[in-house]
C-alpha atoms as a PDB file:
ATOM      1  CA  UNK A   1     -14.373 -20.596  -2.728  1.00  0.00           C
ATOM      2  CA  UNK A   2     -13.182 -17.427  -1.926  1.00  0.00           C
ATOM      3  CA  UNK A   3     -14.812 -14.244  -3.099  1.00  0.00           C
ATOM      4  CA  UNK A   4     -12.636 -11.976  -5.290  1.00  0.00           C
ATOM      5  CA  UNK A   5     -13.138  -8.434  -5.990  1.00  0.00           C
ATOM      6  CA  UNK A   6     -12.548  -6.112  -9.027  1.00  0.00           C
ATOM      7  CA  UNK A   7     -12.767  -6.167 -12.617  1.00  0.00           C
ATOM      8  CA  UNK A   8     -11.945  -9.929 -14.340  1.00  0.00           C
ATOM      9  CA  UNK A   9      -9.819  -8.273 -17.277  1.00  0.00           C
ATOM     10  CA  UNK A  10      -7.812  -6.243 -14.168  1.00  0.00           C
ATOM     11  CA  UNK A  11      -7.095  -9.158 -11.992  1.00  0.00           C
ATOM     12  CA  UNK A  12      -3.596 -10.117 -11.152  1.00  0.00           C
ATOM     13  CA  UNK A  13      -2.849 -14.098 -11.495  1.00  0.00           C
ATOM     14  CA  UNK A  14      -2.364 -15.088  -7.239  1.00  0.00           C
ATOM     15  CA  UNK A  15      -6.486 -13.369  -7.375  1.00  0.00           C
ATOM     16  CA  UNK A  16      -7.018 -17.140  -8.750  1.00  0.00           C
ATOM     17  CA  UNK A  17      -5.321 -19.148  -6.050  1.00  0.00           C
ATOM     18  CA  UNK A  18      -8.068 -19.287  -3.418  1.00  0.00           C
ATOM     19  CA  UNK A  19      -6.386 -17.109  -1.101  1.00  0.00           C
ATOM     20  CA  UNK A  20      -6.660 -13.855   0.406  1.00  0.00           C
ATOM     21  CA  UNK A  21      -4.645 -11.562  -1.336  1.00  0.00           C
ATOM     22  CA  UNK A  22      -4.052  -7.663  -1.078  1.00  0.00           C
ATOM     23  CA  UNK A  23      -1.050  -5.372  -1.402  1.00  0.00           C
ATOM     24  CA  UNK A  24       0.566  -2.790  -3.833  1.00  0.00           C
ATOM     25  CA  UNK A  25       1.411  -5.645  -6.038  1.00  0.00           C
ATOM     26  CA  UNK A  26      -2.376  -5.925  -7.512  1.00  0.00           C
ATOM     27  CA  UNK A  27      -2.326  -2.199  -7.727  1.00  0.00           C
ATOM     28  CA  UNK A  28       0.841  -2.507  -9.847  1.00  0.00           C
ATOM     29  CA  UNK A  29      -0.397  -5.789 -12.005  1.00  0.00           C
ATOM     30  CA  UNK A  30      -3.636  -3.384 -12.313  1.00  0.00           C
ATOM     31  CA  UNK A  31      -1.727  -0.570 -13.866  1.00  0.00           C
ATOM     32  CA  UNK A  32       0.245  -2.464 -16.040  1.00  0.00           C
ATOM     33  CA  UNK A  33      -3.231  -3.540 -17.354  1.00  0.00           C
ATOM     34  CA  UNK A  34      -4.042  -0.349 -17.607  1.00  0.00           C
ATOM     35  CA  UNK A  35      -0.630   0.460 -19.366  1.00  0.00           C
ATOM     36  CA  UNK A  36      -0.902  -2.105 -22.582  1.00  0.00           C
ATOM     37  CA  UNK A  37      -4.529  -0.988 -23.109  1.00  0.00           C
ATOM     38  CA  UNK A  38      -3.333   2.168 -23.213  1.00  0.00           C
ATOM     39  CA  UNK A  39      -0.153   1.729 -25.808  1.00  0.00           C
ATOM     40  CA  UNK A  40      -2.720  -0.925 -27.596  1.00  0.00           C
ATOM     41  CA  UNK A  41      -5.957  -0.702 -27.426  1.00  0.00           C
ATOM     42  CA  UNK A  42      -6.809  -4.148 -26.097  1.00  0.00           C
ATOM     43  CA  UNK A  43      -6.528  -6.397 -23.176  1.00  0.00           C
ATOM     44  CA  UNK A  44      -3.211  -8.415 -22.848  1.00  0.00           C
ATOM     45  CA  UNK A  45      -5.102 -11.350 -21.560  1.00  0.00           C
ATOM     46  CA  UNK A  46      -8.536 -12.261 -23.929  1.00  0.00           C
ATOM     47  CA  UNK A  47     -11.098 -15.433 -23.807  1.00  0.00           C
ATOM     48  CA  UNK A  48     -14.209 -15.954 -24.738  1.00  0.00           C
ATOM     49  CA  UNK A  49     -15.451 -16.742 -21.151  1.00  0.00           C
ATOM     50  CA  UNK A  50     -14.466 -15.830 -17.374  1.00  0.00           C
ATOM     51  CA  UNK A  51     -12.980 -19.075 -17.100  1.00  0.00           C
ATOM     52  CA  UNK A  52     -10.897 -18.960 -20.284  1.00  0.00           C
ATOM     53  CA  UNK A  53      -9.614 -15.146 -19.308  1.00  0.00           C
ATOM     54  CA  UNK A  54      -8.657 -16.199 -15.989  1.00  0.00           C
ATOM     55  CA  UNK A  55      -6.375 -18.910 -17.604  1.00  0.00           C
ATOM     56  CA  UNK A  56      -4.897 -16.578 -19.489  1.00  0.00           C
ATOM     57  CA  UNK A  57      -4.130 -14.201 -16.943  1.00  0.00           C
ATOM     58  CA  UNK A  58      -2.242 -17.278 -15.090  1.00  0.00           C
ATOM     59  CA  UNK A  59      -0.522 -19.024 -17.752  1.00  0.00           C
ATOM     60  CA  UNK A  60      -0.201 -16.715 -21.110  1.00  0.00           C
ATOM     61  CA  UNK A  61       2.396 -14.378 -21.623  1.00  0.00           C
ATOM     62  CA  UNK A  62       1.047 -10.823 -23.514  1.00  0.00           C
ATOM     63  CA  UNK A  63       1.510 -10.014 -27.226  1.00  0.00           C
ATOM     64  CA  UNK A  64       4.445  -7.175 -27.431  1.00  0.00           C
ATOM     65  CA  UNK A  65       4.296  -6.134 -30.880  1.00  0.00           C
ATOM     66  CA  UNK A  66       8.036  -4.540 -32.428  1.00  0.00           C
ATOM     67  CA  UNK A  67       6.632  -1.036 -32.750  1.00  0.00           C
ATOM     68  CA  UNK A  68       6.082  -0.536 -29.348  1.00  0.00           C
ATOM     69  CA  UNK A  69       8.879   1.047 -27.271  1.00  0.00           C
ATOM     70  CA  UNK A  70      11.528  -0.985 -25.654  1.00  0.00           C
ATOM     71  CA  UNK A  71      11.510   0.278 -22.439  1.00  0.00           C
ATOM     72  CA  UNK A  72       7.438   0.632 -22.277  1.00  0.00           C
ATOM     73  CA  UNK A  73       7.994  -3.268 -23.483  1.00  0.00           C
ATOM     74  CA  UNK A  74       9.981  -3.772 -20.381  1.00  0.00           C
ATOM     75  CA  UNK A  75       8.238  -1.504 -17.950  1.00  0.00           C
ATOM     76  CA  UNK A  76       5.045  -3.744 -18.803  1.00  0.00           C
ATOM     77  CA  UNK A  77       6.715  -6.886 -18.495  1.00  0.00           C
ATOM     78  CA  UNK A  78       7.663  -6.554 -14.910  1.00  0.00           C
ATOM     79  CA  UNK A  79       4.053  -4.912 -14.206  1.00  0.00           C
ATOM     80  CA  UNK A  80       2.978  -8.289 -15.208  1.00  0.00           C
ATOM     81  CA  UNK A  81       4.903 -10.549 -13.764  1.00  0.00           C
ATOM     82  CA  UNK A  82       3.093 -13.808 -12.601  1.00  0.00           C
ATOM     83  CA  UNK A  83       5.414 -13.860  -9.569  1.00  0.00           C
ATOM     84  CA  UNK A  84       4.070 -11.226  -7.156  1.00  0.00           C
ATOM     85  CA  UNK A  85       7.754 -11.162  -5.330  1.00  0.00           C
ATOM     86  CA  UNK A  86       9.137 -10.568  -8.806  1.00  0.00           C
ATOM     87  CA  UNK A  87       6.999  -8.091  -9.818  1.00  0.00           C
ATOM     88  CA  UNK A  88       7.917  -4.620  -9.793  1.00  0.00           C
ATOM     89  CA  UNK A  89       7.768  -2.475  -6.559  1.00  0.00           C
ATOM     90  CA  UNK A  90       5.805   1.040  -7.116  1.00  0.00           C
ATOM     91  CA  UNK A  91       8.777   2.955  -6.033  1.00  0.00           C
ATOM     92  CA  UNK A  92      11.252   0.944  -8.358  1.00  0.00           C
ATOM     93  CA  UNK A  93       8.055   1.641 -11.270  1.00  0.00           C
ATOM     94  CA  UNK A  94       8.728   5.893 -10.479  1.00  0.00           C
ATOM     95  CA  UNK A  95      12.375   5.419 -11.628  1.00  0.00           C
ATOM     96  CA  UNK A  96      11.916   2.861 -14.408  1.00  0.00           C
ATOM     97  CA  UNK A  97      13.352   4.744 -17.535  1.00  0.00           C
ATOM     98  CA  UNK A  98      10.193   4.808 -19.532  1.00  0.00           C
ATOM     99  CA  UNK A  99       8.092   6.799 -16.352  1.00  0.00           C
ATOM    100  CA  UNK A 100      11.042   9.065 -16.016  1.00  0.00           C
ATOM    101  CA  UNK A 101      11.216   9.899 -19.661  1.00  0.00           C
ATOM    102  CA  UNK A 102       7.674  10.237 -19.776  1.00  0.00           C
ATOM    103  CA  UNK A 103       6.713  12.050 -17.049  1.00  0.00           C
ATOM    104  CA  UNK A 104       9.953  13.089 -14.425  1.00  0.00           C
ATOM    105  CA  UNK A 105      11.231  15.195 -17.797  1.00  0.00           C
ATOM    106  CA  UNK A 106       7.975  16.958 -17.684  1.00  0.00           C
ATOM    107  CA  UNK A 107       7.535  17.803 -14.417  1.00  0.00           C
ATOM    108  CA  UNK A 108       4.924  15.798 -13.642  1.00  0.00           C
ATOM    109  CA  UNK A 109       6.003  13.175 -10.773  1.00  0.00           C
ATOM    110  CA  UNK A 110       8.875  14.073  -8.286  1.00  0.00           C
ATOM    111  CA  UNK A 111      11.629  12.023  -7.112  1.00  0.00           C
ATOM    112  CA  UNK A 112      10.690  11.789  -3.334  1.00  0.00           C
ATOM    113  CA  UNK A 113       6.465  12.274  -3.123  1.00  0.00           C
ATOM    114  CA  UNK A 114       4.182  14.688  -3.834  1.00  0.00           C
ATOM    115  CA  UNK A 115       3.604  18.377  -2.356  1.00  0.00           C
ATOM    116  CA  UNK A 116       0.421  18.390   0.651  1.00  0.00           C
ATOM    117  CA  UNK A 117       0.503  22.364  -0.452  1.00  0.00           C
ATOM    118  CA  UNK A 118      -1.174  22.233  -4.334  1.00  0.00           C
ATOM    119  CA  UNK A 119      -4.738  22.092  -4.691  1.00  0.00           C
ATOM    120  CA  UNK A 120      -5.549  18.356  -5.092  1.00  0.00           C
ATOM    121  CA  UNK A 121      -2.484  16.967  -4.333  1.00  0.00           C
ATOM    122  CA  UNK A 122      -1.630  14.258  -1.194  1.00  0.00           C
ATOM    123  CA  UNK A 123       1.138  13.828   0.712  1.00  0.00           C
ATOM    124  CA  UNK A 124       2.961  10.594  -0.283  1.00  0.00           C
ATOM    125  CA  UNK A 125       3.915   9.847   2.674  1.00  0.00           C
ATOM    126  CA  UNK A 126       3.832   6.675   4.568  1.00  0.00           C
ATOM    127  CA  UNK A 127       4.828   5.021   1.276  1.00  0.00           C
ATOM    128  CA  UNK A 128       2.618   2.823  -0.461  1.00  0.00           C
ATOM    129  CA  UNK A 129       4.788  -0.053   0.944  1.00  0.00           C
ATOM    130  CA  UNK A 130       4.551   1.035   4.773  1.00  0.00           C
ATOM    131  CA  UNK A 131       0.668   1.907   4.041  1.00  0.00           C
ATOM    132  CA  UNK A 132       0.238  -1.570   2.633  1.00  0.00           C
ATOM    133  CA  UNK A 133       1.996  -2.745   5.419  1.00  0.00           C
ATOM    134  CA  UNK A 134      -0.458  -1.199   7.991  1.00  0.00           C
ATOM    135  CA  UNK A 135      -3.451  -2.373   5.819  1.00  0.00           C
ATOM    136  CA  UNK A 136      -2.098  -5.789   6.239  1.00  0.00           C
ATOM    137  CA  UNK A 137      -1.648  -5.402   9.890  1.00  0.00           C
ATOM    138  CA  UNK A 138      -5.813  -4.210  10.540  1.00  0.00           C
ATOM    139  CA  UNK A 139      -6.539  -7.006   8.538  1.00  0.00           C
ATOM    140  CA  UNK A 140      -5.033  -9.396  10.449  1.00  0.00           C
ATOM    141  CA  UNK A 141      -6.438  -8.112  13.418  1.00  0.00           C
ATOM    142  CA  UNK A 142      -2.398  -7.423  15.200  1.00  0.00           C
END
């Protein structure tokens, strides 16, 4: 058995295969986690053990209830996509309508990365995918 890392509830569904697994697409599953407990107030997968929360994470769909917005609906449905190929990328999540109406309008996220010059701030550049792609690289030893 491989060892997995990180928080049961958090976990994206190929975390239960056996396999290795790493890459911006548990970051994104993670966030969409993060997402419906935010517009909710609960998990969108729920057992009463580790074993019955891990089959839901594989093999239930999440409750979207009518009053929640339509395009946070769909912004959290491709966060959560089973498929990790499927699943959104993070730079396709920065122009999904319901971040851009949220956030872009505000100010808060640019369209190309963030400035190196404000107090706090990083530069966003390599992006996530080329730094995932260098993470995957050291790991494999090339």
């Amino acid at each position: 058995m491989v060892a997995r890392g990180g928080t049961l509830h958090y976990s994206a569904p190929e975390t239960f295969l056996g396999s290795r697994v790493w890459g911006p697409e548990l970051d994104v599953w993670s966030a969409g986690v993060v997402l419906y407990v935010m517009m909710r107030g609960c998990y969108p997968f729920w057992a009463d053990s580790d074993a019955g929360i891990a089959h839901s994470i594989s093999f239930q769909d999440p409750d979207f209830p009518a009053y929640l917005p339509a395009d946070a609906v769909d912004l959290m449905k491709r966060m959560l996509s089973k498929n990790p190929a499927q699943r959104i990328t993070i730079s396709q999540l920065k122009r999904h309508e319901f971040v851009r109406a949220e956030f872009v309008a505000e100010g808060a996220l640019s369209s190309s990365s963030c400035s190196s010059s404000s107090a706090g701030s990083v530069e966003m550049s390599p992006t996530m995918e080329t730094a995932s792609e260098l993470c995957r690289t050291k790991a494999e030893g090339n």
